[in-house]
C-alpha atoms as a PDB file:
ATOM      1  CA  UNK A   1     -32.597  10.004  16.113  1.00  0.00           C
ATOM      2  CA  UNK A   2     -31.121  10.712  12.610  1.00  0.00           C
ATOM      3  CA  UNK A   3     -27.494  11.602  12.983  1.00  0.00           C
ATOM      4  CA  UNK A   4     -25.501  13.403  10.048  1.00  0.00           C
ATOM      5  CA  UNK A   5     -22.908  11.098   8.783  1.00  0.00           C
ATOM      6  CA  UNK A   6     -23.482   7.590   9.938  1.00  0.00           C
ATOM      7  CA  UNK A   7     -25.116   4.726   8.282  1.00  0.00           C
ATOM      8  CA  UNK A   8     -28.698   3.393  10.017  1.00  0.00           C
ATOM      9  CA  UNK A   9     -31.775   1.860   9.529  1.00  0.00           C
ATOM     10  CA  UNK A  10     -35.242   4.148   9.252  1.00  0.00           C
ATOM     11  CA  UNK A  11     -38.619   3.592   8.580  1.00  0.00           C
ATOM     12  CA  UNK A  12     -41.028   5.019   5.298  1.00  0.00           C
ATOM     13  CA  UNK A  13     -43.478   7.325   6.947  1.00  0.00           C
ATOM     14  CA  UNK A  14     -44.687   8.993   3.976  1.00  0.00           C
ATOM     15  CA  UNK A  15     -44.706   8.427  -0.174  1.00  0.00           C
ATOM     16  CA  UNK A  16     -44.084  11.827  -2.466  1.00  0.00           C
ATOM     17  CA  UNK A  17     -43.596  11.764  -6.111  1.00  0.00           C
ATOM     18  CA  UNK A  18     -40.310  12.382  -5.312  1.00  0.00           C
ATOM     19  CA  UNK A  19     -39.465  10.251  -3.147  1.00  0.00           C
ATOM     20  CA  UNK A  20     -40.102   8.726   0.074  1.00  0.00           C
ATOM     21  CA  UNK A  21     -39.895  10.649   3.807  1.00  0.00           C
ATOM     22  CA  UNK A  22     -38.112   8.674   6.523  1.00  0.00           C
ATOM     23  CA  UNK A  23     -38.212   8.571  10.285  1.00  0.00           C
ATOM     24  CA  UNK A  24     -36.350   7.022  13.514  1.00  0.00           C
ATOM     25  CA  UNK A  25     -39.640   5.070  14.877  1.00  0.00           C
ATOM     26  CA  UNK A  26     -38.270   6.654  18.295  1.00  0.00           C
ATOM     27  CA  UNK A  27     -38.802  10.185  16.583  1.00  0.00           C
ATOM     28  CA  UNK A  28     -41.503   9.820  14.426  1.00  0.00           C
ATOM     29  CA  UNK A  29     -41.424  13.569  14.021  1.00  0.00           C
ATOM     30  CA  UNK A  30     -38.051  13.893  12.589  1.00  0.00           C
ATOM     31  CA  UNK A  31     -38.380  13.526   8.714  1.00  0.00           C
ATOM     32  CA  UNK A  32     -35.642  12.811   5.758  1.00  0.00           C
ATOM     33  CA  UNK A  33     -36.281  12.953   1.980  1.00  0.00           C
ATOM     34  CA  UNK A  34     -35.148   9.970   0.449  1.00  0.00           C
ATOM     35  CA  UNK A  35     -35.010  10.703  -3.080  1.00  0.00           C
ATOM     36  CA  UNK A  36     -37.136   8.720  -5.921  1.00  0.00           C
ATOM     37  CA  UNK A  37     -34.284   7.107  -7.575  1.00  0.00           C
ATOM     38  CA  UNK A  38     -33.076   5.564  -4.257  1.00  0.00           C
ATOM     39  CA  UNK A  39     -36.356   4.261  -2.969  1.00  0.00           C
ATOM     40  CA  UNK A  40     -36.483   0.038  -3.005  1.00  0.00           C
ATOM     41  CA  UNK A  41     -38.537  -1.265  -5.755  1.00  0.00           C
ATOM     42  CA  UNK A  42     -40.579  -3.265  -3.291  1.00  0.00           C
ATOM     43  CA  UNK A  43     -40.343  -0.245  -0.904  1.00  0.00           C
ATOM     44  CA  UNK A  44     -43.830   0.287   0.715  1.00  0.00           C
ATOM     45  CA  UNK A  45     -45.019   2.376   3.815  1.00  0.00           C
ATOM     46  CA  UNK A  46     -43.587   1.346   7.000  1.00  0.00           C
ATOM     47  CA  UNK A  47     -40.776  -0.572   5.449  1.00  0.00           C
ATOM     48  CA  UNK A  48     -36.981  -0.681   6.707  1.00  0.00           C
ATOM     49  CA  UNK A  49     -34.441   0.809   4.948  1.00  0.00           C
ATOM     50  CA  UNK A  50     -30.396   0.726   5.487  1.00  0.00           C
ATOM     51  CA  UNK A  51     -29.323   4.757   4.420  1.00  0.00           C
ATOM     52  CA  UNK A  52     -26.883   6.987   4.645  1.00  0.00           C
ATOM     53  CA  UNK A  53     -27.225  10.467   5.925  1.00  0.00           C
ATOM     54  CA  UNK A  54     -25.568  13.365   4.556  1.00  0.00           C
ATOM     55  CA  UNK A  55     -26.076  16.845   3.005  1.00  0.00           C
ATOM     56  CA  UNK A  56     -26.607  17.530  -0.843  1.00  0.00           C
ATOM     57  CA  UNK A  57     -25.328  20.428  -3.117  1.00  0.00           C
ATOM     58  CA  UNK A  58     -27.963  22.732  -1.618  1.00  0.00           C
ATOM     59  CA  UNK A  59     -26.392  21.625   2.056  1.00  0.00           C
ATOM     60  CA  UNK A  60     -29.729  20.209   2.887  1.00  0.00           C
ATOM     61  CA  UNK A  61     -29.826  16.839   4.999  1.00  0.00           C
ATOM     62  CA  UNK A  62     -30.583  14.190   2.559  1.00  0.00           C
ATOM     63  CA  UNK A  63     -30.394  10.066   3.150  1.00  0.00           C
ATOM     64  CA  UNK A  64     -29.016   7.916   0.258  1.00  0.00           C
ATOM     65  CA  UNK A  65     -29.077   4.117   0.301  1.00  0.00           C
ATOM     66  CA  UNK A  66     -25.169   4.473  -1.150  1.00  0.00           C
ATOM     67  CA  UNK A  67     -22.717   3.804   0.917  1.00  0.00           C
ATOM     68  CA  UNK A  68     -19.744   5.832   1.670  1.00  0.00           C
ATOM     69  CA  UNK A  69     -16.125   4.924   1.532  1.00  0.00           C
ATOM     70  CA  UNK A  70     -16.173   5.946   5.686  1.00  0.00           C
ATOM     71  CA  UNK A  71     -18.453   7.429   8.010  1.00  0.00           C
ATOM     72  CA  UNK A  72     -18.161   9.030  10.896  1.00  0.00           C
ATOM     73  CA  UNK A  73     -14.985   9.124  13.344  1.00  0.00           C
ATOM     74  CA  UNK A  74     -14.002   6.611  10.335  1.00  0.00           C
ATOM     75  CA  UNK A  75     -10.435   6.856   8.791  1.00  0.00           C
ATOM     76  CA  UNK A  76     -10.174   5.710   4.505  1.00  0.00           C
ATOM     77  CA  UNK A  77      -7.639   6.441   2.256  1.00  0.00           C
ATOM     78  CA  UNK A  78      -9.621   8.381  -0.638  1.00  0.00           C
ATOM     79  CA  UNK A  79      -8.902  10.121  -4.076  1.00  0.00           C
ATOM     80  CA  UNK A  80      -9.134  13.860  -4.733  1.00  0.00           C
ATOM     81  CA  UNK A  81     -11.258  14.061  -7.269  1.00  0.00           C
ATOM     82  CA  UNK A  82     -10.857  17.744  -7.877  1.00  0.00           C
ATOM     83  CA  UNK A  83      -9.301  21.161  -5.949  1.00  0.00           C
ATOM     84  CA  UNK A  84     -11.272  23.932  -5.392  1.00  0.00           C
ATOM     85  CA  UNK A  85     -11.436  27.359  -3.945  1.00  0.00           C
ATOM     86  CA  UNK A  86     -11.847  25.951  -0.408  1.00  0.00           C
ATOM     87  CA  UNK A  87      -9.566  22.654  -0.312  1.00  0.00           C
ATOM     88  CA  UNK A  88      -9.745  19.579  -2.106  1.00  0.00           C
ATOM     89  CA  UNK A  89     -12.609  17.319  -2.983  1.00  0.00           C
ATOM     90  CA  UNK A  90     -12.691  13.639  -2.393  1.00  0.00           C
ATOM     91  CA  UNK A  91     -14.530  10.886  -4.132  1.00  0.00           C
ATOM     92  CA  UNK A  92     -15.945   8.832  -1.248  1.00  0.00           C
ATOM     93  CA  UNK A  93     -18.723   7.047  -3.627  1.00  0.00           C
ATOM     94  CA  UNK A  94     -21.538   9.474  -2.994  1.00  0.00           C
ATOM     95  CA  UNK A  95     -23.312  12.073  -5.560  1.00  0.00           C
ATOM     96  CA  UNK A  96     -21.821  14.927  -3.440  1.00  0.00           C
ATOM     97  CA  UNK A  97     -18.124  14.442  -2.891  1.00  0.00           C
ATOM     98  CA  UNK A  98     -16.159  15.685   0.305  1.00  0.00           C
ATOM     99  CA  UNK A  99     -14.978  18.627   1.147  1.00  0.00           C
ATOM    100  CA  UNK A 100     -11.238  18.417   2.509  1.00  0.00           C
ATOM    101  CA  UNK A 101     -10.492  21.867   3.815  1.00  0.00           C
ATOM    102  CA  UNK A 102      -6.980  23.785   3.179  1.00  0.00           C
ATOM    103  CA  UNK A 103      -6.802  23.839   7.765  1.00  0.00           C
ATOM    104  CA  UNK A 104      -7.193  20.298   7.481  1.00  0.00           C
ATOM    105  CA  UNK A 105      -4.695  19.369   4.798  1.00  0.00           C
ATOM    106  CA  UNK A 106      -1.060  18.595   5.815  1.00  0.00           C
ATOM    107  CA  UNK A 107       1.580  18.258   3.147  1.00  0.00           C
ATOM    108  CA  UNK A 108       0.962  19.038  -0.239  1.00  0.00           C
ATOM    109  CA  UNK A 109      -2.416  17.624  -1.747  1.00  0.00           C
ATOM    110  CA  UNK A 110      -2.795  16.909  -5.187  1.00  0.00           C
ATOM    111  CA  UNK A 111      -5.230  16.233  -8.185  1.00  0.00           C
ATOM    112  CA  UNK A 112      -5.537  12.518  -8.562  1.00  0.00           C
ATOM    113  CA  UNK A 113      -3.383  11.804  -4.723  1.00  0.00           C
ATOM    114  CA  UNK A 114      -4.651   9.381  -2.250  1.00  0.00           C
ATOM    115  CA  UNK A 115      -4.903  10.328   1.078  1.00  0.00           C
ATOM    116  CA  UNK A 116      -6.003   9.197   4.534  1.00  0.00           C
ATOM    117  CA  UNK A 117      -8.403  10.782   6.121  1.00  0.00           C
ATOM    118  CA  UNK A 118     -11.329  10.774   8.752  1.00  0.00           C
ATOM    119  CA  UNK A 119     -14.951  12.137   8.908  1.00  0.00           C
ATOM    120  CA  UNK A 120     -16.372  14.754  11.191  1.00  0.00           C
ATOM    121  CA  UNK A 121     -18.815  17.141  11.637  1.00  0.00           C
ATOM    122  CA  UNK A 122     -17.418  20.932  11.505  1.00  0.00           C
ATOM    123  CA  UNK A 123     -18.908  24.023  12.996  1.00  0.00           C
ATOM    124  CA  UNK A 124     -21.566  24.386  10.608  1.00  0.00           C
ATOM    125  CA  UNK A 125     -22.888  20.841  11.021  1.00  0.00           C
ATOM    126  CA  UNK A 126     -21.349  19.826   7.902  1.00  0.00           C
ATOM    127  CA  UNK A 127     -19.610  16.842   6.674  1.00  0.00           C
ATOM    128  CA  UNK A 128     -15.550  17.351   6.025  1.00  0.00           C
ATOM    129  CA  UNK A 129     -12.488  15.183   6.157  1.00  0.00           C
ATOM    130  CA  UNK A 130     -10.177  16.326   7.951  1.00  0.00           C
ATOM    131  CA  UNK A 131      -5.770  14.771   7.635  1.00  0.00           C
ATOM    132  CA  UNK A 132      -4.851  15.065  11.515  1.00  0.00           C
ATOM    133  CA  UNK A 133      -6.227  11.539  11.928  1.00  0.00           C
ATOM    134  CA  UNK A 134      -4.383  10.801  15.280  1.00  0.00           C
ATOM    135  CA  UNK A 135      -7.664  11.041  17.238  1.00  0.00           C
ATOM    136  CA  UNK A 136      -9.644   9.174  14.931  1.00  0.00           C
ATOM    137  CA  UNK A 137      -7.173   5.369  14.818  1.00  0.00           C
ATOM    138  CA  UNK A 138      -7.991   2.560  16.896  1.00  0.00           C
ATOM    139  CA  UNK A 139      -5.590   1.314  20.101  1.00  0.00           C
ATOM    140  CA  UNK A 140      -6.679  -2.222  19.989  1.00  0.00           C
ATOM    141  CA  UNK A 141      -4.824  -3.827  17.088  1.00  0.00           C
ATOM    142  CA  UNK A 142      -4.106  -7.294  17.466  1.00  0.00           C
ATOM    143  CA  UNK A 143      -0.475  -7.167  17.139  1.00  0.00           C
ATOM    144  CA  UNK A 144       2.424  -8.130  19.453  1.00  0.00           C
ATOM    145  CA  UNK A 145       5.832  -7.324  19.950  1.00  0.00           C
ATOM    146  CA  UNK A 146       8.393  -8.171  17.102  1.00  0.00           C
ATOM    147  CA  UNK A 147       5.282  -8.903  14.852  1.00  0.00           C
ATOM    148  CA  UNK A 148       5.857  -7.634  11.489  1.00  0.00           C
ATOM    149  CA  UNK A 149       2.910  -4.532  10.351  1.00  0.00           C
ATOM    150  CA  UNK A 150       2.685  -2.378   7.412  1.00  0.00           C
ATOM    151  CA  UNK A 151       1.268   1.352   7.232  1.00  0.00           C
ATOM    152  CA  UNK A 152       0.590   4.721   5.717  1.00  0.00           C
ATOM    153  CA  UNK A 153       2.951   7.550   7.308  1.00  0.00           C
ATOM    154  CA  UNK A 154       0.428  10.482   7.892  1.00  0.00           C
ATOM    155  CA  UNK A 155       2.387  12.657   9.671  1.00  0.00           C
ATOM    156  CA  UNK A 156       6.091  13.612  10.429  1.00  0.00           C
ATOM    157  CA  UNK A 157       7.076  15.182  13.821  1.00  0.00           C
ATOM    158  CA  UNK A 158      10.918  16.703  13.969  1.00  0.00           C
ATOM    159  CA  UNK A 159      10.139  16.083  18.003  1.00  0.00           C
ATOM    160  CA  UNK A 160       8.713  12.254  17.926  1.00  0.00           C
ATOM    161  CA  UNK A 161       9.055  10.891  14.877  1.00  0.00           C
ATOM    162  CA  UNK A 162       6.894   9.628  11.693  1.00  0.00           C
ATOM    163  CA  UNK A 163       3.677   8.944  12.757  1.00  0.00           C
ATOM    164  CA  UNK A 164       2.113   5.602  11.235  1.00  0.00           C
ATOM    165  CA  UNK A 165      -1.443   3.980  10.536  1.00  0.00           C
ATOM    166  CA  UNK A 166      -0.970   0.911  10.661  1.00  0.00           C
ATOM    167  CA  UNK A 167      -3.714  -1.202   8.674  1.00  0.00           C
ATOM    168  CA  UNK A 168      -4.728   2.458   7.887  1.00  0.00           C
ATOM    169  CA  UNK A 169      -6.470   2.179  11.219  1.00  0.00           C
ATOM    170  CA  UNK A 170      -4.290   1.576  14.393  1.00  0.00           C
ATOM    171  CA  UNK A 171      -2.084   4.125  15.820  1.00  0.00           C
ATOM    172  CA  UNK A 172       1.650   3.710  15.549  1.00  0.00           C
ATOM    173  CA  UNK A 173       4.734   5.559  15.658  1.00  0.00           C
ATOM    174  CA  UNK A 174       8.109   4.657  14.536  1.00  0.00           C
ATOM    175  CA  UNK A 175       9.982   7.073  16.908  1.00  0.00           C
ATOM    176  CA  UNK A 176      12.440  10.163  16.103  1.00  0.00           C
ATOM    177  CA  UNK A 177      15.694   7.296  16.731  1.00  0.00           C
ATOM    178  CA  UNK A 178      13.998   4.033  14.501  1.00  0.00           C
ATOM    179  CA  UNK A 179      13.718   7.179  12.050  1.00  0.00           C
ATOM    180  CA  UNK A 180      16.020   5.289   8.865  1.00  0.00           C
ATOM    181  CA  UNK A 181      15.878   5.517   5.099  1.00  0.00           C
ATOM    182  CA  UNK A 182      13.653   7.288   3.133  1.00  0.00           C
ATOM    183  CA  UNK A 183      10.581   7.744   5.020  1.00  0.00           C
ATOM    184  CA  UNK A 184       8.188   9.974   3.620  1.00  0.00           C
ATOM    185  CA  UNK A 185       4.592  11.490   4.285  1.00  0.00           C
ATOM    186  CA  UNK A 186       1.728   9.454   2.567  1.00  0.00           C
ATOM    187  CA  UNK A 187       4.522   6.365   2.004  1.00  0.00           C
ATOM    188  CA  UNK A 188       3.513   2.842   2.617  1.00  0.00           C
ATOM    189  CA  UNK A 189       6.185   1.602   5.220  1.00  0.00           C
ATOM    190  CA  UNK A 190       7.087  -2.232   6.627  1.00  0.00           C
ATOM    191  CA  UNK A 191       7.752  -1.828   9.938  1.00  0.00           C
ATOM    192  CA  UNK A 192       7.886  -4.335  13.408  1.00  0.00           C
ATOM    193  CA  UNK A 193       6.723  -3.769  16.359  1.00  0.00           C
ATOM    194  CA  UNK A 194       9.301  -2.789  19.168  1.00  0.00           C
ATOM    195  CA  UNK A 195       6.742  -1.310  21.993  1.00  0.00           C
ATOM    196  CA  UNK A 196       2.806  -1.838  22.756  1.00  0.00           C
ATOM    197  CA  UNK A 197       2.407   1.520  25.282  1.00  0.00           C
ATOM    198  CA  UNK A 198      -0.210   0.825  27.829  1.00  0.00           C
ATOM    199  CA  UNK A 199      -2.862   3.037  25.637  1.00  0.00           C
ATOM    200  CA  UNK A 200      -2.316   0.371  22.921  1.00  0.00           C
ATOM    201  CA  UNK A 201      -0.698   2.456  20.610  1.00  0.00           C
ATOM    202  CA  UNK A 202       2.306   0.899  18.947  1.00  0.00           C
ATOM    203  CA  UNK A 203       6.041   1.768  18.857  1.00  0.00           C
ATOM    204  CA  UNK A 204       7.537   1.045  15.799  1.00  0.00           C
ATOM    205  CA  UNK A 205      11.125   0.239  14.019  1.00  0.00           C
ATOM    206  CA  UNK A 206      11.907   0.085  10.188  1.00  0.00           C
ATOM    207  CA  UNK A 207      14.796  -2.282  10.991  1.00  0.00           C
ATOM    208  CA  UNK A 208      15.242  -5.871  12.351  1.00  0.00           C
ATOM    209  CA  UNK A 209      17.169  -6.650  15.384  1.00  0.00           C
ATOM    210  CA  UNK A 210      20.432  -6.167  15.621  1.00  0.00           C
ATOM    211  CA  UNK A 211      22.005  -9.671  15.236  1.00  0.00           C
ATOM    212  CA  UNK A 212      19.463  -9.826  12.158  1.00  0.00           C
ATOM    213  CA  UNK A 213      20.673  -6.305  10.691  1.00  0.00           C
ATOM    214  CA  UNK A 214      23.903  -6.844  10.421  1.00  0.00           C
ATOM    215  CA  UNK A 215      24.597  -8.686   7.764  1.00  0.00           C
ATOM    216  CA  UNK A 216      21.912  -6.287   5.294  1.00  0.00           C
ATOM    217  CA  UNK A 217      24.316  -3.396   7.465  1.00  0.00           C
ATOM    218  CA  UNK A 218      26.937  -4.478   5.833  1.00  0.00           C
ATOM    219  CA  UNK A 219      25.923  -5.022   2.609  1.00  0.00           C
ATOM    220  CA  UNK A 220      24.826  -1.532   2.537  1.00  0.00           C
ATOM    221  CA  UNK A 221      28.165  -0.520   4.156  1.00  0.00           C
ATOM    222  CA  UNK A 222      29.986  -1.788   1.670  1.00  0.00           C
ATOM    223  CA  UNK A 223      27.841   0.005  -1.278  1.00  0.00           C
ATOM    224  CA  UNK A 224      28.445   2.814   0.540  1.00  0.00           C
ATOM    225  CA  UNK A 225      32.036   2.453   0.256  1.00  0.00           C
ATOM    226  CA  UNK A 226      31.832   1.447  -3.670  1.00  0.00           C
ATOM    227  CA  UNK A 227      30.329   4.791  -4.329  1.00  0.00           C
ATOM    228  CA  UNK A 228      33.273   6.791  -2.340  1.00  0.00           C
ATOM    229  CA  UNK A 229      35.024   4.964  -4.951  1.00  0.00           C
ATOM    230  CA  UNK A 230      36.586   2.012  -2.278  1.00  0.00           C
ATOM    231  CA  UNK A 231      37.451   5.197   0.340  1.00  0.00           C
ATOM    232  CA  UNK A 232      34.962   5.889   2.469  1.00  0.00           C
ATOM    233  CA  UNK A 233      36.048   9.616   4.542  1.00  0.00           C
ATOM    234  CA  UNK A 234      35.784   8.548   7.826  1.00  0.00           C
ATOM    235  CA  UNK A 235      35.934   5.701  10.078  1.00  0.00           C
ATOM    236  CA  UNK A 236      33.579   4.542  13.345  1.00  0.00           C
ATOM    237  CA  UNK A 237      35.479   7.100  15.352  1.00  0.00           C
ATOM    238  CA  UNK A 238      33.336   9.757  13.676  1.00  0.00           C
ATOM    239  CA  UNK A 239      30.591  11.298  14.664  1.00  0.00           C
ATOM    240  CA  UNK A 240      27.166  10.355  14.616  1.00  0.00           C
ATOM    241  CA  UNK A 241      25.673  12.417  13.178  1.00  0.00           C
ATOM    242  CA  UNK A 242      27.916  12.312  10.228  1.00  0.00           C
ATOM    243  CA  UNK A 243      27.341   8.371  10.234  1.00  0.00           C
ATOM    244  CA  UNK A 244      23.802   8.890  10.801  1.00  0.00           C
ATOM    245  CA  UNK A 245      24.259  11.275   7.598  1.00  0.00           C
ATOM    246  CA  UNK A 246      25.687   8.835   5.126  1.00  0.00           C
ATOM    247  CA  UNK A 247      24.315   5.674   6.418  1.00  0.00           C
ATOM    248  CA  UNK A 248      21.755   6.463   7.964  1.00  0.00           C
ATOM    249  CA  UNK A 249      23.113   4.097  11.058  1.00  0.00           C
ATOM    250  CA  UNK A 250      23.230   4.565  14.224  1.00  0.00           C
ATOM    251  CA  UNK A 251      27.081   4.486  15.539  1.00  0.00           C
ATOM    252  CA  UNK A 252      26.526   1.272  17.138  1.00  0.00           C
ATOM    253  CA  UNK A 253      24.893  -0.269  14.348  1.00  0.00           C
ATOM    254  CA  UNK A 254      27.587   1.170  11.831  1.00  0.00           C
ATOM    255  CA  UNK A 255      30.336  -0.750  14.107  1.00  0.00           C
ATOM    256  CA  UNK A 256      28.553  -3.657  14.121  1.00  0.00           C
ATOM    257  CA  UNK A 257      28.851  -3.309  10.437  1.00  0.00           C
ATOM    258  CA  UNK A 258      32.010  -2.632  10.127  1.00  0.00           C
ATOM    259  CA  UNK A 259      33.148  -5.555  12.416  1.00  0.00           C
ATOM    260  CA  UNK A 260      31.359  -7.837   9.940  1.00  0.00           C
ATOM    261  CA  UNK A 261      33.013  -6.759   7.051  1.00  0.00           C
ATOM    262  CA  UNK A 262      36.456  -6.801   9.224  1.00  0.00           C
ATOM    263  CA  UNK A 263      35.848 -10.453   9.937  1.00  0.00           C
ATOM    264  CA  UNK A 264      34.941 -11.387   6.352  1.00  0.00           C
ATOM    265  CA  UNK A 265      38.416  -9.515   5.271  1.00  0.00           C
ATOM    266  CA  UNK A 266      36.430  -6.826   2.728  1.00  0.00           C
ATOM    267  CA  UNK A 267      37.523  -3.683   4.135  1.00  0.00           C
ATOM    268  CA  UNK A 268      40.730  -2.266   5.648  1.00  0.00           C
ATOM    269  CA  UNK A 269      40.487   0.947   8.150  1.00  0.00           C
ATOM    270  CA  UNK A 270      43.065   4.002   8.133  1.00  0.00           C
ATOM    271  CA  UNK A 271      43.900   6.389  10.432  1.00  0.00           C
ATOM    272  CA  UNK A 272      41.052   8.117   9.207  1.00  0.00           C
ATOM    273  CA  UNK A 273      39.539   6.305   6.157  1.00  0.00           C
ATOM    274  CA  UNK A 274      37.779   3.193   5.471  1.00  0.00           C
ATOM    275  CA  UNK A 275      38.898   1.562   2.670  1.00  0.00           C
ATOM    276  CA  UNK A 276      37.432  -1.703  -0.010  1.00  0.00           C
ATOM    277  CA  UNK A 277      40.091  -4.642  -0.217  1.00  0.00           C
END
């Protein structure tokens, strides 16, 4: 069978001036063009040949023996090459490049942006890229807890969090309370692994453990402070979500912080300050 979008081997059946026609040996009666200029020198009659199936400009199945950047139920981080009246188009290394449609875009896609994305077939049996990649990355990745794993944030959830690929193909999610710093959509983030759920996908944090965070907690704290010029307005009896605000701490981690910078004899606290020694 010759399926739309995925890369596999068929036979020469029949020689045209333009080209060659291909078949599954299964299907003998199912035919592709394969155009002149990608036929094999040595290509002869009931040869094999590795292609690629996909439509061309006049949306007609075609096979090429180029291969594309992904196929399909494949996720790839790819260029736009151009926008146009129906979404963006990506180069993927084929003549034809791919549609991305406005439905399937999320965020703001640009001219010249990078952008992960997977393959399907839409409605009209054609090939599109789609941006909701969630059902499209792997749950087997070979990582454990605490290891270390860097990713592509392709999606931001005000309920669950920033969604990750990690690898740019396993599933992973550094949850709505991990959420710290400047984490943005289509940012490459360092992460380590807190959770493996029983589905495989991965819970994720952006910070180390606590005994290790400390120290870079106060650090920070203390920068903090330096730009309140030496007073910062409140103290670990505040709220937190005004720490969570300005430190982007949690309140337990901004105490820890604190303590440290008690015990090293670099801060003082007020009633209702914190001030630099």
């Amino acid at each position: 069978m010759i399926t739309l979008g995925e890369i596999q081997t068929l036979t020469i059946v029949k020689k045209v001036d333009f080209g060659v026609y291909l078949a599954d040996k299964e299907l003998p009666e199912e035919k592709i063009l394969l155009p002149a200029k990608q036929v094999p020198r040595d290509a002869e009659l009931g040869s094999s040949v590795e292609v690629f199936v996909y439509r061309d400009s006049k949306d007609r199945p075609i096979a090429t023996t180029n291969k594309p950047m992904l196929t399909l139920g494949q996720v790839a981080k790819l260029r736009v090459a151009q926008m146009g009246r129906n979404g963006a188009f990506l180069n993927w290394g084929l003549e034809k490049d791919l549609l991305l449609p406005f439905k399937e875009q999320i965020g703001q896609v640009r001219e010249g942006g990078e952008y992960l994305v997977a393959l399907y077939v839409d409605k009209s049996n054609r090939l599109c890229a789609t941006m909701h990649i969630y059902p499209y990355l792997r749950q087997d990745s070979p990582y454990g807890k605490d290891d270390k794993v860097t990713g592509t944030v392709y999606e931001i959830s005000d309920n669950f969090g920033a969604f990750v690929a990690v690898d740019d193909i396993y599933s992973g999610l550094i949850t709505k309370k991990e959420m710290y710093g400047d984490i943005r959509l289509g940012t490459s983030v360092s992460a380590r692994v807190i959770d493996i759920k029983e589905d495989g996908k991965l819970n994720l944090s952006v910070r180390e453990k606590a005994y290790m965070q400390i120290g870079p907690d106060a650090e920070k704290l203390l920068s903090i402070i330096d730009s309140y010029d030496g007073v910062l307005p409140f103290t670990d009896k505040a709220s937190p979500e005004v720490i969570k605000k300005v430190t982007q701490m949690s309140k337990n981690e901004f105490k820890r912080a604190v303590g440290h910078l008690l015990k090293e004899k670099k801060i003082s606290i007020g009633e209702k300050t914190i001030y630099k020694i």
